[in-house]
N, C-alpha and C. Protein backbone atom coordinates (compact mmCIF):
# COMPACT_ATOMS: atom_id res chain seq x y z
N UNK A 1 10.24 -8.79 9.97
CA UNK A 1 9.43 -8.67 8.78
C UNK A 1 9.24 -10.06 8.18
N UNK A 2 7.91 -10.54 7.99
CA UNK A 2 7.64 -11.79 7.39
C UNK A 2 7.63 -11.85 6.07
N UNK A 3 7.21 -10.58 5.44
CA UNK A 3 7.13 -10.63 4.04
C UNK A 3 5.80 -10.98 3.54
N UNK A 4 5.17 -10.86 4.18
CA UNK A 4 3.34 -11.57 3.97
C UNK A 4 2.83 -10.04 3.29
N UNK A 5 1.96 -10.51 2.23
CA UNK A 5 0.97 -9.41 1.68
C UNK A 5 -0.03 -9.56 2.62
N UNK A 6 -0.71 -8.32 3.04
CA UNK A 6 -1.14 -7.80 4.18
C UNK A 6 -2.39 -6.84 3.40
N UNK A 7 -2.82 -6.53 2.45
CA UNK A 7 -3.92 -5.76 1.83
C UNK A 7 -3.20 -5.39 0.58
N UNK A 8 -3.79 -5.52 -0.48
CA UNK A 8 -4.30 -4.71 -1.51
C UNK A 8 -4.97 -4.26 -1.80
N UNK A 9 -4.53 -2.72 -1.95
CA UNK A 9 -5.64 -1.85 -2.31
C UNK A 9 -6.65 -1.48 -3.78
N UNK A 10 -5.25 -1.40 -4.58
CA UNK A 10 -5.58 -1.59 -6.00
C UNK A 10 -4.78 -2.19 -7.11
N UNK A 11 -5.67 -3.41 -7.60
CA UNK A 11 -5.07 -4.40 -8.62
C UNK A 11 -5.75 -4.11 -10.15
N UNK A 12 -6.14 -3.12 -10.78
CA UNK A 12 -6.13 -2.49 -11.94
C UNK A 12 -5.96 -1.70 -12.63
N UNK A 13 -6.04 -2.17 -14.50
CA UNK A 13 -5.75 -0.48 -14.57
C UNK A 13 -6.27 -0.02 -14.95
N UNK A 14 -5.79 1.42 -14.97
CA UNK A 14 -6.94 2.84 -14.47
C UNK A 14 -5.92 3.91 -15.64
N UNK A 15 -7.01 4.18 -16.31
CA UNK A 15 -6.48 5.51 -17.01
C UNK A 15 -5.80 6.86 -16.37
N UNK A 16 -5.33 7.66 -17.51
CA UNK A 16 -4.46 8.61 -16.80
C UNK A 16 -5.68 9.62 -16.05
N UNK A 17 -5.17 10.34 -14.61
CA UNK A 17 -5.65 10.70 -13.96
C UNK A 17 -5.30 10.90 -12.54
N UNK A 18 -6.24 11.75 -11.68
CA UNK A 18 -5.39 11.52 -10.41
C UNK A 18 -6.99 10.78 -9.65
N UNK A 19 -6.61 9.36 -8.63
CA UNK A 19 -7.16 8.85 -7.88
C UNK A 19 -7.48 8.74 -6.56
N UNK A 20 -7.95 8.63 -5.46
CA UNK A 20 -7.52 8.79 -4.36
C UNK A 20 -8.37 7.25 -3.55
N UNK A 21 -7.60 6.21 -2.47
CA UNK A 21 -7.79 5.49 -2.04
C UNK A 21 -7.50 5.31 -0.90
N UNK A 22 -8.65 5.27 -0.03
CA UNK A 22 -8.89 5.03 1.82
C UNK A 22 -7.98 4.01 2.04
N UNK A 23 -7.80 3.95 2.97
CA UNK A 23 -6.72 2.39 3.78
C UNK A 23 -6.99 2.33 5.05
N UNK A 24 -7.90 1.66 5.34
CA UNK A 24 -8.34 1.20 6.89
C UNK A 24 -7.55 -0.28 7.29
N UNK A 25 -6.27 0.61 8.53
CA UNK A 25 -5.93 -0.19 9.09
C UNK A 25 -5.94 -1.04 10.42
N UNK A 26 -7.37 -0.83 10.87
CA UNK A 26 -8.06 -1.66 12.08
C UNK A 26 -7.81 -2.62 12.52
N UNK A 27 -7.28 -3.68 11.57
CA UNK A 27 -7.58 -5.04 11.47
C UNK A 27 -6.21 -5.37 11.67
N UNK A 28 -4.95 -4.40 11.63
CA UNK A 28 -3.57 -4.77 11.80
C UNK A 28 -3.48 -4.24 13.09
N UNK A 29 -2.03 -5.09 13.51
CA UNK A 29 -1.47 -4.87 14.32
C UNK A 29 -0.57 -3.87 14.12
N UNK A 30 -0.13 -2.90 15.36
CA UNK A 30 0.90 -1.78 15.36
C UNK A 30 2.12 -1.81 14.56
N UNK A 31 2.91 -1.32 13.98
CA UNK A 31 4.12 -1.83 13.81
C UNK A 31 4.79 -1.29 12.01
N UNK A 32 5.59 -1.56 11.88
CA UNK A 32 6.19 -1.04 10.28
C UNK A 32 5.82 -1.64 9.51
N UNK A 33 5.63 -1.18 8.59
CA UNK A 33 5.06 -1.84 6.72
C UNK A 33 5.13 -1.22 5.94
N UNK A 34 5.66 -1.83 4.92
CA UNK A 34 6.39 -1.77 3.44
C UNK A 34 5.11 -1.88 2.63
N UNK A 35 4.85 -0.78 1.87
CA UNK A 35 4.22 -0.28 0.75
C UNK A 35 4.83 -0.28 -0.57
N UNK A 36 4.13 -0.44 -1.70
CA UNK A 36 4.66 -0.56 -2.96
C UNK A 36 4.18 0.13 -4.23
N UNK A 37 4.36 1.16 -4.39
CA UNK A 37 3.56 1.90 -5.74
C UNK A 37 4.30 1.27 -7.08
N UNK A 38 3.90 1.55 -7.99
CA UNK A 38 4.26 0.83 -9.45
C UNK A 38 2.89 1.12 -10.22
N UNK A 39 3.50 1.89 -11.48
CA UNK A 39 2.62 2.71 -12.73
C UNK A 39 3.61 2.67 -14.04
N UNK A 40 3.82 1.89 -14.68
CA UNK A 40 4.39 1.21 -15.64
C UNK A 40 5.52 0.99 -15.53
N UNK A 41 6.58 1.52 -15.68
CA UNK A 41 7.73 1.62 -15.25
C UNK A 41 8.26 2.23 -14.03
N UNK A 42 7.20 2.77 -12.92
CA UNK A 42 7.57 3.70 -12.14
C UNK A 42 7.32 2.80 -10.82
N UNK A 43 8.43 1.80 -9.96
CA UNK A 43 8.17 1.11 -8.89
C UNK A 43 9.07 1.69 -7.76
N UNK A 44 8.03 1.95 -6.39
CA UNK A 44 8.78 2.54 -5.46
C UNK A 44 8.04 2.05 -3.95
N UNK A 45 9.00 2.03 -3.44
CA UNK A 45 8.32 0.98 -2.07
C UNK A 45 8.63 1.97 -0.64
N UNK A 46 8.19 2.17 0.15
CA UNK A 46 8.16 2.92 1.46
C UNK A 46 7.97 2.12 2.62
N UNK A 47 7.98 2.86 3.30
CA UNK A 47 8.19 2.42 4.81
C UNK A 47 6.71 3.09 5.75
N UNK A 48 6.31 2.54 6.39
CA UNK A 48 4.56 3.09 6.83
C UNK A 48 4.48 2.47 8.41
N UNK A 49 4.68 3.41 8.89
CA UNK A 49 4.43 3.38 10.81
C UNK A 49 2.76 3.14 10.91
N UNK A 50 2.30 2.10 11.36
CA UNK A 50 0.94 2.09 11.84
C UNK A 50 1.26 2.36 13.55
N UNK A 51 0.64 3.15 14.40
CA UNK A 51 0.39 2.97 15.54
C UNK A 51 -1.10 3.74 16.19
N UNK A 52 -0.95 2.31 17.33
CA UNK A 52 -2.64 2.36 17.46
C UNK A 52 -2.84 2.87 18.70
């Protein structure tokens, strides 16, 4: 793991509600990646299998 930001999807804010956002990962290579949600106080990071 390099630790490189690799896409952002969404950098604003957005009133209360529910949203929904595509993630086209074409352009990466196969392999594991660390995701990061955060909504004011609420930060939580995952684990995301791309395979192609």
């Amino acid at each position: 793991m390099l630790g490189r930001s690799v896409a952002s999807l969404v950098n604003e804010n957005k009133a209360a509600g529910r949203y929904s956002v595509e993630f086209n990962g074409t352009d990466l290579a196969s392999g594991v990646y660390i995701y990061k949600l955060s909504a004011g106080n609420f930060v939580q990071s995952k684990k995301l299998v791309l395979l192609k």
